[in-house]
Protein backbone atom coordinates (compact mmCIF):
# COMPACT_ATOMS: atom_id res chain seq x y z
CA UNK A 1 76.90 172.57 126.39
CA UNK A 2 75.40 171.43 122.68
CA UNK A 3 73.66 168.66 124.61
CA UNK A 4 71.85 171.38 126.84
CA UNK A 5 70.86 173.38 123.89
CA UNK A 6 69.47 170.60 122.26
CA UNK A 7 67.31 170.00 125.43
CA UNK A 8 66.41 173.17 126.04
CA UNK A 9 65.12 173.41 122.34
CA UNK A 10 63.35 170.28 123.29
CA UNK A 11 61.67 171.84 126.34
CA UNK A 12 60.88 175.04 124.21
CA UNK A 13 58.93 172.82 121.63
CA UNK A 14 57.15 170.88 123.98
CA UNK A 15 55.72 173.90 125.54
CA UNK A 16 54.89 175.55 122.16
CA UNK A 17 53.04 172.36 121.19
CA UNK A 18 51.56 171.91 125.05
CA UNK A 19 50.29 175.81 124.69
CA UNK A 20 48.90 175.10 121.32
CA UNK A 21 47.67 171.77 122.53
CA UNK A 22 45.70 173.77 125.12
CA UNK A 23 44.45 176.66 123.42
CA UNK A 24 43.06 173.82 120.93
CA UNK A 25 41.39 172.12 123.96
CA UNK A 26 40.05 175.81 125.50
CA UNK A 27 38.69 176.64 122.02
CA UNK A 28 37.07 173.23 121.08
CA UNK A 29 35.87 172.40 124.55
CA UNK A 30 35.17 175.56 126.92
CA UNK A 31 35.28 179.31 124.52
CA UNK A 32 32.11 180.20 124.12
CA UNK A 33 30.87 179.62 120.50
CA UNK A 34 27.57 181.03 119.98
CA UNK A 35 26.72 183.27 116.48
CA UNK A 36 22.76 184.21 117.96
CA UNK A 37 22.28 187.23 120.24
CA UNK A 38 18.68 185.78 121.92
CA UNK A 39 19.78 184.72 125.39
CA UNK A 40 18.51 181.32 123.43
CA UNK A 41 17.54 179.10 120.34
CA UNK A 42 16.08 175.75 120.51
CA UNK A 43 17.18 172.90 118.26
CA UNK A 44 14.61 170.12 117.49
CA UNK A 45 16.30 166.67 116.72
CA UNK A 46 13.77 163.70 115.44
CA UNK A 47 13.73 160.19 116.00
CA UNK A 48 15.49 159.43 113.13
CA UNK A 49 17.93 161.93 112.87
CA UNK A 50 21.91 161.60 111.79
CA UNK A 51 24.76 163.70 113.13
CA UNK A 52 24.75 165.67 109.49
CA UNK A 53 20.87 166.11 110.45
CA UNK A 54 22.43 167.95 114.20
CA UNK A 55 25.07 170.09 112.02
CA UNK A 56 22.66 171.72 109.65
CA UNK A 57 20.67 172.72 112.56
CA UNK A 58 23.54 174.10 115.01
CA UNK A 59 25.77 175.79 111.63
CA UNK A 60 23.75 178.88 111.96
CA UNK A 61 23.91 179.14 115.75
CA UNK A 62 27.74 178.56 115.95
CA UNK A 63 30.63 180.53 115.22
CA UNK A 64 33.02 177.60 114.69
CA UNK A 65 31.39 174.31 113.06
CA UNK A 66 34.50 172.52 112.97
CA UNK A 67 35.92 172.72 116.82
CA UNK A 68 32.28 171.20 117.58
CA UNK A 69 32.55 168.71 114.67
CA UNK A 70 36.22 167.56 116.67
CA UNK A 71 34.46 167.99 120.00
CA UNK A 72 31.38 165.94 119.15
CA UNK A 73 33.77 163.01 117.72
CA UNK A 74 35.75 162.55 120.32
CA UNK A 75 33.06 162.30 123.43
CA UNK A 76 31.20 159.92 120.73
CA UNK A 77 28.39 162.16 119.86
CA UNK A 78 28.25 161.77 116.45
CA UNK A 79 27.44 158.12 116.90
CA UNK A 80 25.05 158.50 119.82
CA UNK A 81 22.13 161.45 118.76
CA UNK A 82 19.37 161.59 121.21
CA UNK A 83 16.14 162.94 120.04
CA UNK A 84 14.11 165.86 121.18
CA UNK A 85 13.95 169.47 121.87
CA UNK A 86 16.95 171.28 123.25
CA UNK A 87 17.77 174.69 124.67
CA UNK A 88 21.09 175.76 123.25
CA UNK A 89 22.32 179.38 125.41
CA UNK A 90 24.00 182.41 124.18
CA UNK A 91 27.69 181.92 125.47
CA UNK A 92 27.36 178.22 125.48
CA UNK A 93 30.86 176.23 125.04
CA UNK A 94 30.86 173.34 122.34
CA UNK A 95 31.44 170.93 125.50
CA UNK A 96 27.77 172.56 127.13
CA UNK A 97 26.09 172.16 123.83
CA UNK A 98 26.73 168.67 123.47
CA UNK A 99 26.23 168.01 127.23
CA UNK A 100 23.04 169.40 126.62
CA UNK A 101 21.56 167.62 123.77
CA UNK A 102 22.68 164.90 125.20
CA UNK A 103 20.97 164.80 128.01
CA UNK A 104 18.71 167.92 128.91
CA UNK A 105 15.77 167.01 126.28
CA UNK A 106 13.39 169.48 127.37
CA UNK A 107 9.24 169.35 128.28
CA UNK A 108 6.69 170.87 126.61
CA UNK A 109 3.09 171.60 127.23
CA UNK A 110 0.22 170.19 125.09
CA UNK A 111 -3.09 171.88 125.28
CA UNK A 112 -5.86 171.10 123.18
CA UNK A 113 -9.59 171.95 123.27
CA UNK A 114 -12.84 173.02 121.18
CA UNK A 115 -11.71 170.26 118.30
CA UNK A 116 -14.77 168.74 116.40
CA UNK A 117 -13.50 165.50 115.05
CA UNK A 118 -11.08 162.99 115.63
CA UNK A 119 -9.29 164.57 112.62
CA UNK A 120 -8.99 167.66 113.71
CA UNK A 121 -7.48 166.97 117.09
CA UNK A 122 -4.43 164.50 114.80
CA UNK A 123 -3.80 168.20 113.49
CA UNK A 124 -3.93 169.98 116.74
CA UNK A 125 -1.55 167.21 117.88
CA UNK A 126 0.61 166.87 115.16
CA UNK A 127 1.61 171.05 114.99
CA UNK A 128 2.98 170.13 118.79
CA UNK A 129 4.93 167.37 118.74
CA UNK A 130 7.14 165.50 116.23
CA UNK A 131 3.97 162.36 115.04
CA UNK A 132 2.81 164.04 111.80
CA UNK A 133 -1.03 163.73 111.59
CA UNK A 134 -1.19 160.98 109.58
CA UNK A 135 0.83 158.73 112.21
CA UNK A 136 -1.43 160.29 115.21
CA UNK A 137 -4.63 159.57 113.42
CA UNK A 138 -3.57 155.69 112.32
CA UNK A 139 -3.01 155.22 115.68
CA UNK A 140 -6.21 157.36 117.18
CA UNK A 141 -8.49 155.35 115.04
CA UNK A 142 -6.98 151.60 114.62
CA UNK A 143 -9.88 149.39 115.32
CA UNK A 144 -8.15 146.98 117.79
CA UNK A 145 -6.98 149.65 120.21
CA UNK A 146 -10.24 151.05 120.16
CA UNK A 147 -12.08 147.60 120.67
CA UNK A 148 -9.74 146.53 123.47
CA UNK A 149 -10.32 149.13 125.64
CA UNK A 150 -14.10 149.52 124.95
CA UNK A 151 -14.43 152.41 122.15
CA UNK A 152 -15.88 152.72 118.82
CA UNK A 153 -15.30 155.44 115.81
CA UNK A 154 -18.48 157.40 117.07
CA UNK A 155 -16.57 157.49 120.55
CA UNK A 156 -12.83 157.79 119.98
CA UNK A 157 -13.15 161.13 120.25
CA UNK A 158 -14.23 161.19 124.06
CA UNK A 159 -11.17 159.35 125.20
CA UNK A 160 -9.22 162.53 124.76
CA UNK A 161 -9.83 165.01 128.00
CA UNK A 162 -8.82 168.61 126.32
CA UNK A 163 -6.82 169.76 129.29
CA UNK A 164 -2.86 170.69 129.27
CA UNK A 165 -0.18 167.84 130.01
CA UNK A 166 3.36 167.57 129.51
CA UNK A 167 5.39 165.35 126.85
CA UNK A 168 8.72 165.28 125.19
CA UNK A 169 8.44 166.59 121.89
CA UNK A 170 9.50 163.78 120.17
CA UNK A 171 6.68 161.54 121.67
CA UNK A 172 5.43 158.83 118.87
CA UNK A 173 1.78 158.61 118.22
CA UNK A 174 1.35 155.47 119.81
CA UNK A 175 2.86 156.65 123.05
CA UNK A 176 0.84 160.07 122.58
CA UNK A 177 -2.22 157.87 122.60
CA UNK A 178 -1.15 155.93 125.28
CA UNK A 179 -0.72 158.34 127.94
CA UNK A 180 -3.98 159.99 126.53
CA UNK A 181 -5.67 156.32 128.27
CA UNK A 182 -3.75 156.92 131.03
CA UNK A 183 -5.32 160.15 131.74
CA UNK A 184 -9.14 159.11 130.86
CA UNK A 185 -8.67 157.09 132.99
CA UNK A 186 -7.56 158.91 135.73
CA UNK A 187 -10.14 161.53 134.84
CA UNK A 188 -12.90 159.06 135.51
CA UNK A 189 -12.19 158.42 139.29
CA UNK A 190 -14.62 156.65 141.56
CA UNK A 191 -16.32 160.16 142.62
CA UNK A 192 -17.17 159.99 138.89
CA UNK A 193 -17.82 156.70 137.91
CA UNK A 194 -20.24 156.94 140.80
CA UNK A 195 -22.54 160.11 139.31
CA UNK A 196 -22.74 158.66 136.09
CA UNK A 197 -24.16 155.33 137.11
CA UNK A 198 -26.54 157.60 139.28
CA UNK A 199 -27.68 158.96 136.10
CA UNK A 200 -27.95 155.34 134.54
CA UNK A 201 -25.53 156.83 131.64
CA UNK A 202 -22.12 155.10 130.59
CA UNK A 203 -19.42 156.96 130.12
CA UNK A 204 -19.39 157.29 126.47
CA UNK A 205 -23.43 158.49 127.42
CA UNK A 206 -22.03 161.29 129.43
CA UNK A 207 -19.23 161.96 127.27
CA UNK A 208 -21.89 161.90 124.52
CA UNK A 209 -24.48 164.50 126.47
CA UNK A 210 -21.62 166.44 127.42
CA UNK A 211 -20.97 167.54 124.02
CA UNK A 212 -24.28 168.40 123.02
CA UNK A 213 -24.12 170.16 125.65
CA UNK A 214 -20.90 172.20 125.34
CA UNK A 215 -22.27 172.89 121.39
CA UNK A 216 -25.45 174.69 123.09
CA UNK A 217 -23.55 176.91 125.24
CA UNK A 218 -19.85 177.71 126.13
CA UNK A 219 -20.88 179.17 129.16
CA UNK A 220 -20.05 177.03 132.43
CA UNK A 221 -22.54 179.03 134.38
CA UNK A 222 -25.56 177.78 132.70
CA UNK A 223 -24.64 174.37 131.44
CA UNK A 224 -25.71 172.42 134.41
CA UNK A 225 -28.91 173.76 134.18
CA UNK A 226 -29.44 172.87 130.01
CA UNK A 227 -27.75 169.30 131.26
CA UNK A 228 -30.54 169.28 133.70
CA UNK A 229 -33.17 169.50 130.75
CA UNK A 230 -31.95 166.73 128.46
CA UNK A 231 -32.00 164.52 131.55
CA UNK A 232 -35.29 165.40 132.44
CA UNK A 233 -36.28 165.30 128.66
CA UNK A 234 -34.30 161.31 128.84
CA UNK A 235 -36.40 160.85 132.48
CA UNK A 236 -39.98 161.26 130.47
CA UNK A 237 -38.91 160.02 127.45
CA UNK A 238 -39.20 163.17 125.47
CA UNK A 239 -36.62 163.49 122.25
CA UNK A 240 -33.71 165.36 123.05
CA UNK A 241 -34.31 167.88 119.99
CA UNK A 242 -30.94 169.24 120.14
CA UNK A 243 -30.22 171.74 117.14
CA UNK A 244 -26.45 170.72 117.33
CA UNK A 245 -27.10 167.24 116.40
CA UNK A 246 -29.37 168.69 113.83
CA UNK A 247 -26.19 170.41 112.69
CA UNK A 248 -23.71 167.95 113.13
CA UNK A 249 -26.04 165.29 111.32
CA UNK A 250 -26.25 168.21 108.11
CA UNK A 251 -22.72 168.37 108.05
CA UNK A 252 -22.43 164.38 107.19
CA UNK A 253 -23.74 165.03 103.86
CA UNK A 254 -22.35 166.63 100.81
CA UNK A 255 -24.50 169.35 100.51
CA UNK A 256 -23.62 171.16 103.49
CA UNK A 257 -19.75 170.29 103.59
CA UNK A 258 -17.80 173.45 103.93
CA UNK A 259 -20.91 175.58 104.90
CA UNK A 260 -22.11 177.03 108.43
CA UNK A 261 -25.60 176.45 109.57
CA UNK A 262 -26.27 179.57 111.45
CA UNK A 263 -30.01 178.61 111.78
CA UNK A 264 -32.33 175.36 112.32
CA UNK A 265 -34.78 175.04 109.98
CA UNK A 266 -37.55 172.59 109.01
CA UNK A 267 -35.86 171.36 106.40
CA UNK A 268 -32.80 170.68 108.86
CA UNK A 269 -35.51 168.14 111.29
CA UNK A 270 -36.38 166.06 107.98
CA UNK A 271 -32.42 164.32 107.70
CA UNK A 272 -32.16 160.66 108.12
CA UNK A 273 -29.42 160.24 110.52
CA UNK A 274 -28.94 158.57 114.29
CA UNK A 275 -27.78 161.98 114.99
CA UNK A 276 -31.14 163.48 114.41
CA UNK A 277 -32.85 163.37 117.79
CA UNK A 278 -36.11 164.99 116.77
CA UNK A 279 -36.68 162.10 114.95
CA UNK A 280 -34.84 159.37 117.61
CA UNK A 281 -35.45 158.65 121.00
CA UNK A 282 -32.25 158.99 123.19
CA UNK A 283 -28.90 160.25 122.82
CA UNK A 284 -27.13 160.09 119.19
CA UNK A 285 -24.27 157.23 118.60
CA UNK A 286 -21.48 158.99 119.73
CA UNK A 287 -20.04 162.67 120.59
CA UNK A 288 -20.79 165.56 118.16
CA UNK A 289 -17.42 167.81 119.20
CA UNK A 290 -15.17 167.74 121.93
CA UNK A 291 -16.61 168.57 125.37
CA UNK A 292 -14.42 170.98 127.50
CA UNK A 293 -14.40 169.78 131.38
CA UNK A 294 -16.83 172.62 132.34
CA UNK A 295 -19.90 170.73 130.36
CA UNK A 296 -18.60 167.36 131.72
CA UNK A 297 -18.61 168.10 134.83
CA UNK A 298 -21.96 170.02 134.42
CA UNK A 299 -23.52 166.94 133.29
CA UNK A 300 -22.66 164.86 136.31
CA UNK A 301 -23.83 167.85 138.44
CA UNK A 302 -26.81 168.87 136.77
CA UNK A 303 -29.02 171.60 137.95
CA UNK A 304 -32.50 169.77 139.46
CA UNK A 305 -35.20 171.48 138.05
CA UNK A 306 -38.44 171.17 136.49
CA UNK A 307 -37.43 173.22 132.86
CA UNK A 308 -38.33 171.24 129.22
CA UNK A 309 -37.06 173.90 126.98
CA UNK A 310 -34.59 176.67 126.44
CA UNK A 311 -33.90 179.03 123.80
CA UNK A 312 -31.11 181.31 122.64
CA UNK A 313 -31.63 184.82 124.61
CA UNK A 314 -31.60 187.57 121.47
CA UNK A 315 -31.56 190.07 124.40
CA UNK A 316 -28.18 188.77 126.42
CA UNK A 317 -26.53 186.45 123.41
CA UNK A 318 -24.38 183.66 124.93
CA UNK A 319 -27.30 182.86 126.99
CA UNK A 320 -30.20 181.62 127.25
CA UNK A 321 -34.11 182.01 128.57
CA UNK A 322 -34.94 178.34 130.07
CA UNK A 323 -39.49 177.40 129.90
CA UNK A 324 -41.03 175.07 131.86
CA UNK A 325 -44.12 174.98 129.28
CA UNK A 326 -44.69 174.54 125.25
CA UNK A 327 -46.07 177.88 125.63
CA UNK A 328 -43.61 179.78 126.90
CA UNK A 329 -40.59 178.60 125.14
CA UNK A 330 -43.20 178.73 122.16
CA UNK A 331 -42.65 182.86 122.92
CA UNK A 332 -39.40 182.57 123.45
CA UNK A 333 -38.61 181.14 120.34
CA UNK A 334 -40.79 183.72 118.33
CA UNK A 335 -38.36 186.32 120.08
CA UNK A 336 -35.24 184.67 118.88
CA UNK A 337 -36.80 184.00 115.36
CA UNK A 338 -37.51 187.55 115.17
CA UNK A 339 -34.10 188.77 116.26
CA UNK A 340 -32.34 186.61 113.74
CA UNK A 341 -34.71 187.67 110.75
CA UNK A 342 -33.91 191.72 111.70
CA UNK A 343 -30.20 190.52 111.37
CA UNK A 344 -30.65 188.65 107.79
CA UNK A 345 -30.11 184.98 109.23
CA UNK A 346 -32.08 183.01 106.95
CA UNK A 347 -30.08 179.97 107.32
């Protein structure tokens, strides 16, 4: 009789400790133990990061640190952090959180357009993905890269196709650059390749063109048709006179840093610089500003036509009014001239 109390206290114990034994395992592995009330918040986890680095991010978005602290050790977590960007749900159990950032890093899209300088785009870059600027930039401009695969300072910029593509956030700046290549060249395809040496340009020529053209007007409609003038300018061997790389040469020197040219003057034609093509022959050194596809394309599929000159339109701005003679862009000019004196452009 003792014997069977003793066993029955025995079995009573065991299933105390199994039931707390369980409700430990339900709480740490499958309650739901979420503190937001989003339907979700996204952790970011660098390269470098240590477990303590995980726990400061996830102790505001949990109700229980510690059961996910006793979780995380025991599947080996804490000792195995994979970087990236991670979608944590409302309702999630410590057993789906860790499930997830260990294994569902998530995608983002990259988009990046409209930057002037190789500079600016390591910023654009850098406010996307976890390469600070400084690591995107070293890597966008180191001289071997750049030789090896047939681009210079003045044409670094053109290897990047402003477009939108899709990366893991905690892409490295080498690997950002490298899949930048990968779509160049992809983006030059044989259909391509083929127009430009129709045109008897190089890449880096069109790449080059394209820009000054994009700078004149951000309207696809018309920029085959200004492409078709500078190549009929480059066919009779007539400067390309292109205020932009009037501008872009003026904003080389310390006088005009951290002003805006709003309008070409003499003074402006006068600057020493490759980049002045009143005074050169041919296209400038290298790209001015990132080309969007639209003036890229429109380069490669220029309008034939016989026009020399264009001129901003003061009476449908955004636009233009295209001359085939001295004399008539000579009036169109005046017009513009006259519609940015009435508004107090004087420079």
């Amino acid at each position: 009789m003792y014997i069977k109390k003793i066993l029955l206290a025995i079995a009573l114990i065991g299933l105390v400790v199994a039931a707390f034994f369980a409700n430990f395992v339900y709480k740490a592995m499958f309650k739901p133990n979420t503190a937001f009330n989003n339907e979700e918040a996204y952790i970011y986890i660098p390269s470098d990061a240590k477990y303590k680095d995980v726990q400061q991010q996830l102790s505001s978005l949990l109700i229980d640190l510690e059961s996910f602290d006793a979780l995380a050790k025991q599947k080996k977590y804490t000792s195995n952090i994979k970087a990236g960007k991670y979608a944590i749900k409302k309702g999630m159990s410590n057993n789906d959180i860790i499930n997830t950032i260990r294994s569902k890093n998530l995608p983002i899209n990259i988009a990046f357009n409209n930057q002037e300088t190789i500079e600016k785009l390591a910023g654009r870059i850098a406010s996307q993905i976890e390469a600070d600027s400084l690591s995107l930039l070293q890597a966008m401009t180191d001289k071997a890269f750049l030789n090896e695969n047939n681009f210079s300072d003045k044409t670094a910029l053109g290897m990047y196709i402003p477009n939108s593509y899709e990366f893991f956030w905690n892409t490295s700046a080498e690997s950002f650059r490298a899949r930048m290549l990968k779509e160049y060249n992809r983006f030059w395809n044989e259909k391509r390749l083929a127009k430009a040496k129709a045109l008897n340009l190089t890449k880096d020529e069109v790449m080059t063109l394209a820009s000054i053209v994009h700078e004149e007007s951000k309207q696809a409609s018309e920029q085959p048709r200004i492409a078709g003038v500078y190549l009929n300018r480059i066919r009779i061997g007539m400067p390309l006179q292109a205020d932009p790389t009037l501008k872009y040469a003026a904003y080389q020197l310390p006088e005009y840093k951290n002003t805006i040219i709003k309008r070409v003057l003499n003074v402006h034609k006068e600057i020493e610089s490759p980049y002045n093509t009143y005074k050169n022959l041919g296209l400038p050194p290298g790209l001015i500003a990132m080309p969007d596809i639209s003036a890229i394309d429109a380069v490669l599929n220029f309008e034939t036509h016989k026009y020399l000159y264009f001129c901003a339109d003061a009476k449908n701005l955004g636009f233009h009014k295209f001359a085939k003679t001295l004399a008539q862009h000579n009036a169109n000019a005046r017009e513009y001239q006259s519609y940015l004196s009435r508004q107090g452009i004087n420079k």
